[in-house]
N, C-alpha and C. Protein backbone atom coordinates (compact mmCIF):
# COMPACT_ATOMS: atom_id res chain seq x y z
N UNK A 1 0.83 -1.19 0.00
CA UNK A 1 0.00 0.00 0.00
C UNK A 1 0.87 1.25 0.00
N UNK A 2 2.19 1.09 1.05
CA UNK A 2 2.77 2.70 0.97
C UNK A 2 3.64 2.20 -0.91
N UNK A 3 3.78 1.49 -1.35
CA UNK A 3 4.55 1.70 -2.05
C UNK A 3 3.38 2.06 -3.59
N UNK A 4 2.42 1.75 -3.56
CA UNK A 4 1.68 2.00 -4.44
C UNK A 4 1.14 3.76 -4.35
N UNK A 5 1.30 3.67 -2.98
CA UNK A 5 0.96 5.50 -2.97
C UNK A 5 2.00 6.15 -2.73
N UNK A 6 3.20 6.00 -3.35
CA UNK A 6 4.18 6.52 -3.33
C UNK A 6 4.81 7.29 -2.04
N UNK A 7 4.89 6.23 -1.07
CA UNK A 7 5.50 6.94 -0.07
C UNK A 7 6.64 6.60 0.45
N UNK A 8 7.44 7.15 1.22
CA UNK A 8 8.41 6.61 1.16
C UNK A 8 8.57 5.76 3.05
N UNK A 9 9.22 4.99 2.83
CA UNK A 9 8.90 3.77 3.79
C UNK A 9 10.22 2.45 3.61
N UNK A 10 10.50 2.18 5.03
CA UNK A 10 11.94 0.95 5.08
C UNK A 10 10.60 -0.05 6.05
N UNK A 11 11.76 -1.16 6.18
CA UNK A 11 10.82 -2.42 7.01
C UNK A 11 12.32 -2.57 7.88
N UNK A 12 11.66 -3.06 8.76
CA UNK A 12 12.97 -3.33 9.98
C UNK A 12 12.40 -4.15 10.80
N UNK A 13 13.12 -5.67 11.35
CA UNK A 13 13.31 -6.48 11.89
C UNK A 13 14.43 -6.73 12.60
N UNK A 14 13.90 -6.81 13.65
CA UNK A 14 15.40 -7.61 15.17
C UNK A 14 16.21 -8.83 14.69
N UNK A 15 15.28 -9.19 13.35
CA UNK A 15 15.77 -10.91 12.97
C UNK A 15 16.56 -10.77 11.59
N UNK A 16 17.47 -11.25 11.60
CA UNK A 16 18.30 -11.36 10.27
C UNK A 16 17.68 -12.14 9.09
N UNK A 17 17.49 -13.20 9.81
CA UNK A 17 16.38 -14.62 8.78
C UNK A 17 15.24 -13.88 8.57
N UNK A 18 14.29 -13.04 8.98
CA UNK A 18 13.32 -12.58 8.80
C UNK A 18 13.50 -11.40 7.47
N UNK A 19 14.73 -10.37 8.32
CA UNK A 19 14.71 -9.90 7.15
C UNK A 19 15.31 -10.37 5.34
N UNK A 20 16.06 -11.46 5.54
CA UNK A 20 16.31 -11.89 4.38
C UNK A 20 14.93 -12.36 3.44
N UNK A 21 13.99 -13.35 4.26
CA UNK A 21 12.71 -13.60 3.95
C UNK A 21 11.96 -12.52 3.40
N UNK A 22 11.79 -11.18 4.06
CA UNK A 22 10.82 -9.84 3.37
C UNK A 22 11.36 -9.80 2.34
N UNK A 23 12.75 -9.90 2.59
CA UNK A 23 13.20 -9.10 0.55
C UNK A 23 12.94 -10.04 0.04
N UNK A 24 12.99 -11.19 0.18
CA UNK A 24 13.10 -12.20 -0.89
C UNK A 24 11.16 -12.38 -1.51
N UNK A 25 10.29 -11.96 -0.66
CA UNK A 25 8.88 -11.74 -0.64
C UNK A 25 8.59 -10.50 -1.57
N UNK A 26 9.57 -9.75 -1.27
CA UNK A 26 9.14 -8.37 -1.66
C UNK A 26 9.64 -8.91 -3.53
N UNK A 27 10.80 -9.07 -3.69
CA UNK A 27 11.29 -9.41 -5.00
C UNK A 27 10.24 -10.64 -5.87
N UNK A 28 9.81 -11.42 -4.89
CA UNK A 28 8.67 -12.55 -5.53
C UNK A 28 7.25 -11.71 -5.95
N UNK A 29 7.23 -10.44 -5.32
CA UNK A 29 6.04 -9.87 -5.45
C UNK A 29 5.96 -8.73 -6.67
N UNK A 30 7.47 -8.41 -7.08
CA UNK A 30 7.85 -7.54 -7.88
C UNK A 30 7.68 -5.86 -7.45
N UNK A 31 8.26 -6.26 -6.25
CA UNK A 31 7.51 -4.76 -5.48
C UNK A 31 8.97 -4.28 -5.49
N UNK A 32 9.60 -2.55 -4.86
CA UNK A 32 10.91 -2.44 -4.71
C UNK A 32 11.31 -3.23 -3.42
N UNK A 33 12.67 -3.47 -3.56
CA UNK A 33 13.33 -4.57 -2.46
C UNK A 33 14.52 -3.68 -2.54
N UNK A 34 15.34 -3.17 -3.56
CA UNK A 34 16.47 -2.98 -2.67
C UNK A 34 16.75 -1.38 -1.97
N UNK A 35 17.09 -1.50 -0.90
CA UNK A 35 17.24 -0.83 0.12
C UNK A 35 16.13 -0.67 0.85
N UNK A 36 15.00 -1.79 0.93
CA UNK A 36 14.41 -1.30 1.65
C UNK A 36 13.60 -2.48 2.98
N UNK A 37 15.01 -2.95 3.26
CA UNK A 37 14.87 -4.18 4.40
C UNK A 37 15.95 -3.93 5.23
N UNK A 38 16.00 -3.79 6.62
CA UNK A 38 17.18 -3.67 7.23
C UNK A 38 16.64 -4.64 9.05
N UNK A 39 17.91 -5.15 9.07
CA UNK A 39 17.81 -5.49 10.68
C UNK A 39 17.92 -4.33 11.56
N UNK A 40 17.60 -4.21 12.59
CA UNK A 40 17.73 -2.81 13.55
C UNK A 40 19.01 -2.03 13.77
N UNK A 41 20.15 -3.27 14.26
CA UNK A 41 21.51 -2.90 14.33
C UNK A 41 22.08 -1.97 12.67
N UNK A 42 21.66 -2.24 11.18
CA UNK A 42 22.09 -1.88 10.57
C UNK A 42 21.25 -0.79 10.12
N UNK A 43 20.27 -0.24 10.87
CA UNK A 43 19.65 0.78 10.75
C UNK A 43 19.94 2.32 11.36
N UNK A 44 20.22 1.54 12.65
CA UNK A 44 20.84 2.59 13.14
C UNK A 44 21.33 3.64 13.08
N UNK A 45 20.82 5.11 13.43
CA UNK A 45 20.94 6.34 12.94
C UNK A 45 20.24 6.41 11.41
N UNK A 46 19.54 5.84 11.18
CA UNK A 46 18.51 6.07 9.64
C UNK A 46 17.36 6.26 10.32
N UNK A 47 16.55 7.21 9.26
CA UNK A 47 15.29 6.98 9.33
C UNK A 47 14.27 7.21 7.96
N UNK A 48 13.00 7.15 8.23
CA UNK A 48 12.40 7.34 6.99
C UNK A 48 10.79 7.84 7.60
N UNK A 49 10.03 7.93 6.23
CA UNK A 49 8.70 9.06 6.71
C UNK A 49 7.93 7.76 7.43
N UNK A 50 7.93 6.23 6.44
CA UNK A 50 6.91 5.79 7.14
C UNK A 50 8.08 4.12 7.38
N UNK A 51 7.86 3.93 8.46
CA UNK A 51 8.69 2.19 9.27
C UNK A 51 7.41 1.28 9.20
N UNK A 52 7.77 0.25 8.53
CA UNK A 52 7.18 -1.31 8.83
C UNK A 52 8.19 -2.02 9.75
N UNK A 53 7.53 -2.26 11.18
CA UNK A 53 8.21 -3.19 11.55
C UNK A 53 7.63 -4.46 11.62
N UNK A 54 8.35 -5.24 11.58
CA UNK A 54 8.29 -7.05 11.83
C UNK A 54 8.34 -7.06 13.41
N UNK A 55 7.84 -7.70 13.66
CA UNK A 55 8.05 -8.74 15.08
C UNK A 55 7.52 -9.84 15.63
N UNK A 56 7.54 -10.58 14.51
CA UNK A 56 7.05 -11.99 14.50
C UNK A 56 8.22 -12.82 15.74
N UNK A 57 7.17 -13.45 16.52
CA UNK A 57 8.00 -14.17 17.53
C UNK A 57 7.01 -15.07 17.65
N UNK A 58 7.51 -16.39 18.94
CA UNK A 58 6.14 -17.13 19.40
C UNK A 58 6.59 -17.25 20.68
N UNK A 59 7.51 -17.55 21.33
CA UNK A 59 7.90 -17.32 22.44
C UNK A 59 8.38 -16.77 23.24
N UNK A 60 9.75 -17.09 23.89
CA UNK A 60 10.43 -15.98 24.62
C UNK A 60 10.31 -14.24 24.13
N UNK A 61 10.88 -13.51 24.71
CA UNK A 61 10.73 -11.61 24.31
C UNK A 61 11.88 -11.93 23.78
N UNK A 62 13.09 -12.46 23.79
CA UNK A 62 14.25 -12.13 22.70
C UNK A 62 14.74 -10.44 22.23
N UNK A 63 14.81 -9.96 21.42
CA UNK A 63 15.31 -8.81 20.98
C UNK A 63 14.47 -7.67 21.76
N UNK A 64 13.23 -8.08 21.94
CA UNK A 64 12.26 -7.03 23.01
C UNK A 64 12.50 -6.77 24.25
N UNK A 65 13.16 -7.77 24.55
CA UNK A 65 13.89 -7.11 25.98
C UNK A 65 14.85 -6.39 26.16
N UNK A 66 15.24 -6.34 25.42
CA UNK A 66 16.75 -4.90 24.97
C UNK A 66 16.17 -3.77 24.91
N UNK A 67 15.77 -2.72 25.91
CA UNK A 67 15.29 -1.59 25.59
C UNK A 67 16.31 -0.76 25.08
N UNK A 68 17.27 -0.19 24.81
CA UNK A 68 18.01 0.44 24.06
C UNK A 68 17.92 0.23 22.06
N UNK A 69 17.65 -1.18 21.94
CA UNK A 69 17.43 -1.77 20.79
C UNK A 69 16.29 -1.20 20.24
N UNK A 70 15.38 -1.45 21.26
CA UNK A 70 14.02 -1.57 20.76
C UNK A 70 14.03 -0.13 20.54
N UNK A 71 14.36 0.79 21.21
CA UNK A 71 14.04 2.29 21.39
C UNK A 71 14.28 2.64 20.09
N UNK A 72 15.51 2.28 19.25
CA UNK A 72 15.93 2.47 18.30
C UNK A 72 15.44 1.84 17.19
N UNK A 73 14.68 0.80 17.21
CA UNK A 73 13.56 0.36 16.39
C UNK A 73 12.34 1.42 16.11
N UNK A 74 11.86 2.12 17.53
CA UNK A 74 10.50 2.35 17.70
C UNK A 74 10.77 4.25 17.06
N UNK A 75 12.01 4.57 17.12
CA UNK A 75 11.83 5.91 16.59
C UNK A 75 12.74 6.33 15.52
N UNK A 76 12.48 5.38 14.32
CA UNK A 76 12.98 5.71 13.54
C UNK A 76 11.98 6.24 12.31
N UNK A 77 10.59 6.37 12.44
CA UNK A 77 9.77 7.07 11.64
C UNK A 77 9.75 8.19 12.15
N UNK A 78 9.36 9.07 10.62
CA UNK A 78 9.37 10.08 10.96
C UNK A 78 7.81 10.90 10.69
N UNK A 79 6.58 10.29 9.68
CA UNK A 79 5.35 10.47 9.82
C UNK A 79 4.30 9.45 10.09
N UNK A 80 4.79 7.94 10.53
CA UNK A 80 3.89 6.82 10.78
C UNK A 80 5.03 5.53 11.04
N UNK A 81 4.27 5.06 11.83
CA UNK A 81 4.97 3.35 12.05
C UNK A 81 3.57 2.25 11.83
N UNK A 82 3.69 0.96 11.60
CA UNK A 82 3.03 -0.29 11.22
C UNK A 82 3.86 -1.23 12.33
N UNK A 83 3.34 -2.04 13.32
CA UNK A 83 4.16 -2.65 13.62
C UNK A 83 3.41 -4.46 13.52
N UNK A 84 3.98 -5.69 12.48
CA UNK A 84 3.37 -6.57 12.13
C UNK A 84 4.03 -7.21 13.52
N UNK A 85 3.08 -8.04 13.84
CA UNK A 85 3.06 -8.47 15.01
C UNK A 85 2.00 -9.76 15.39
N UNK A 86 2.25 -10.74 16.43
CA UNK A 86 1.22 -11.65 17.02
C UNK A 86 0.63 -11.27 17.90
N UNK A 87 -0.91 -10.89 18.26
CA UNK A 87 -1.84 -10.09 18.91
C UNK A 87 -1.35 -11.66 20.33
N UNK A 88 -1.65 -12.15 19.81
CA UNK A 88 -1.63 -13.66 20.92
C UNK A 88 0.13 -13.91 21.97
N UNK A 89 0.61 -13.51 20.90
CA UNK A 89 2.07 -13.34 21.62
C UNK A 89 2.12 -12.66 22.49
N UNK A 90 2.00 -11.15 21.87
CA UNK A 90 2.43 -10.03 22.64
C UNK A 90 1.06 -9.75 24.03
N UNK A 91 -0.18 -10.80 24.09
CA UNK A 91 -0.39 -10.47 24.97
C UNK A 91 -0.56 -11.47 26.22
N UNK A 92 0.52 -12.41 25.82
CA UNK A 92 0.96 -13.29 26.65
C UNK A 92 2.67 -13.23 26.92
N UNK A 93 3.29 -12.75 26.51
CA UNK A 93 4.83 -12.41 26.67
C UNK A 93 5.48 -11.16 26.20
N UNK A 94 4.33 -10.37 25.45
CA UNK A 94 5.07 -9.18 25.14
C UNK A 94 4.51 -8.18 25.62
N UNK A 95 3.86 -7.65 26.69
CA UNK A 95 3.59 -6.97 27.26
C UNK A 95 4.49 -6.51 28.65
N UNK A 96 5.55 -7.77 28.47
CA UNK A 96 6.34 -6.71 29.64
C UNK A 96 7.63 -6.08 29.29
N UNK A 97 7.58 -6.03 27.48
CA UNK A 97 8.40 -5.41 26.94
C UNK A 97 7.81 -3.85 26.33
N UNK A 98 8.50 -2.80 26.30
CA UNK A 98 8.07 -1.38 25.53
C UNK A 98 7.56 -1.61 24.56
N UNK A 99 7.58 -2.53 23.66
CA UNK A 99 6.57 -2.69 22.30
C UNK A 99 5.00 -2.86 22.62
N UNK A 100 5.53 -3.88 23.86
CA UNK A 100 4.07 -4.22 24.39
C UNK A 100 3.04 -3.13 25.05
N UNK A 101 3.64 -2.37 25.75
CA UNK A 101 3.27 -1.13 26.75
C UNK A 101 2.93 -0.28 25.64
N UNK A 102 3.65 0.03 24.23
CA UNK A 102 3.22 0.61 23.14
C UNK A 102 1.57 -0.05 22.82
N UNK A 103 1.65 -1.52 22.59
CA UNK A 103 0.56 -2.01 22.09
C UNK A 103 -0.94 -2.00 22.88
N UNK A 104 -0.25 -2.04 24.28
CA UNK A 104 -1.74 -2.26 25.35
C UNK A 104 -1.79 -0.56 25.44
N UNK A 105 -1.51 0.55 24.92
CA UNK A 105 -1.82 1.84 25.08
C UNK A 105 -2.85 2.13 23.97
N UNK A 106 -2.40 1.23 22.50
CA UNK A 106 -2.90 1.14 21.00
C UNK A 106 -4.15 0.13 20.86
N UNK A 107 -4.24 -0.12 21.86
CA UNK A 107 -4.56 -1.88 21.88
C UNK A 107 -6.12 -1.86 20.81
N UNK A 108 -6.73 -0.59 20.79
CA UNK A 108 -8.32 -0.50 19.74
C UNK A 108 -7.42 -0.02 18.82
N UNK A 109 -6.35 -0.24 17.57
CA UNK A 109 -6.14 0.04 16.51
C UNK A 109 -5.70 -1.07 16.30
N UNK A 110 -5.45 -2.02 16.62
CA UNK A 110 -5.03 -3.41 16.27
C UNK A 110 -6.38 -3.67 15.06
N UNK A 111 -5.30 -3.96 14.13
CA UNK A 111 -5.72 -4.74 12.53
C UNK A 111 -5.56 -6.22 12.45
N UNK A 112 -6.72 -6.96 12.12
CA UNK A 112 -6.15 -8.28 11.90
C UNK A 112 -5.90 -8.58 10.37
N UNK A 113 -4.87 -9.13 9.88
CA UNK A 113 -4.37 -9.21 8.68
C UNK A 113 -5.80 -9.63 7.44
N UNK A 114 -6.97 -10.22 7.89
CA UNK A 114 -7.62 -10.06 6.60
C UNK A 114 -8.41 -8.51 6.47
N UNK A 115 -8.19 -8.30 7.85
CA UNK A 115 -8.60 -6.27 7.70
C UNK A 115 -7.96 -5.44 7.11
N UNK A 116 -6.68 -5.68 6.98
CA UNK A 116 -5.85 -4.96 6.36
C UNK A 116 -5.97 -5.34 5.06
N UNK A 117 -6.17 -6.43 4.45
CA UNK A 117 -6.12 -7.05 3.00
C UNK A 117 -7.63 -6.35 2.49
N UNK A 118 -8.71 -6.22 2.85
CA UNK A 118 -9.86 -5.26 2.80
C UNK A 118 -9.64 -4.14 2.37
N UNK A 119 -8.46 -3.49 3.43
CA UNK A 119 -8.48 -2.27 3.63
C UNK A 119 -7.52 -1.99 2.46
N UNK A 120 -6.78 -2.57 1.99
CA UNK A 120 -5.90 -2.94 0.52
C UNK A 120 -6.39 -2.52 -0.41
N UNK A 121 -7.06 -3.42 -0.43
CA UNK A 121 -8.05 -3.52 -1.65
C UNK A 121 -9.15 -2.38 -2.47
């Protein structure tokens, strides 16, 4: 959607494997891919108007418990963030991380992915 309305927008993930997976999604989809997948550490000091983040997990908090990390995940937009996420996760293990405390503040804007494919469309 941001790329069809011409906006400008990166995706960022804590996960290396994850982000190799988006580009390789993004390139299967024929959408732009390069430069626009980064892990957090190689983001660092970048930013852009609109951030997709990833944070697909199922268990442990992992990279969410690093608040310095995360901080640097969470403010790197500069007119909107998306953050893809497990509603079921984060409100069984990710709520005692800052993403989570983000999410239970947000918690009535939560999209479930065929809402968003609607809202696509």
């Amino acid at each position: 959607m941001l790329q069809e309305n011409n906006q400008k927008f990166r995706i960022i993930t804590p996960y290396d494997a994850q982000r190799s997976l988006i580009e390789e999604c993004l390139k299967q989809k024929d959408l732009e891919w390069e430069d626009k997948c980064f892990n957090v550490d190689s983001f660092q000091g970048n930013e852009e108007d609109y951030i997709v983040i990833s944070l697909v997990r199922s268990t442990a908090l992992g990279f969410l418990a690093d608040l310095r990390r995360t901080n640097v995940m969470l403010t790197r937009c500069k007119k909107g963030m998306v953050i893809c996420t497990s509603q079921k996760f984060m409100k069984r293990a990710g709520y005692d991380s800052l993403v989570g405390s983000l999410l239970e503040y947000y918690e009535h804007e939560w999209i479930e992915k065929d809402d968003l494919e609607r809202i696509a469309m």
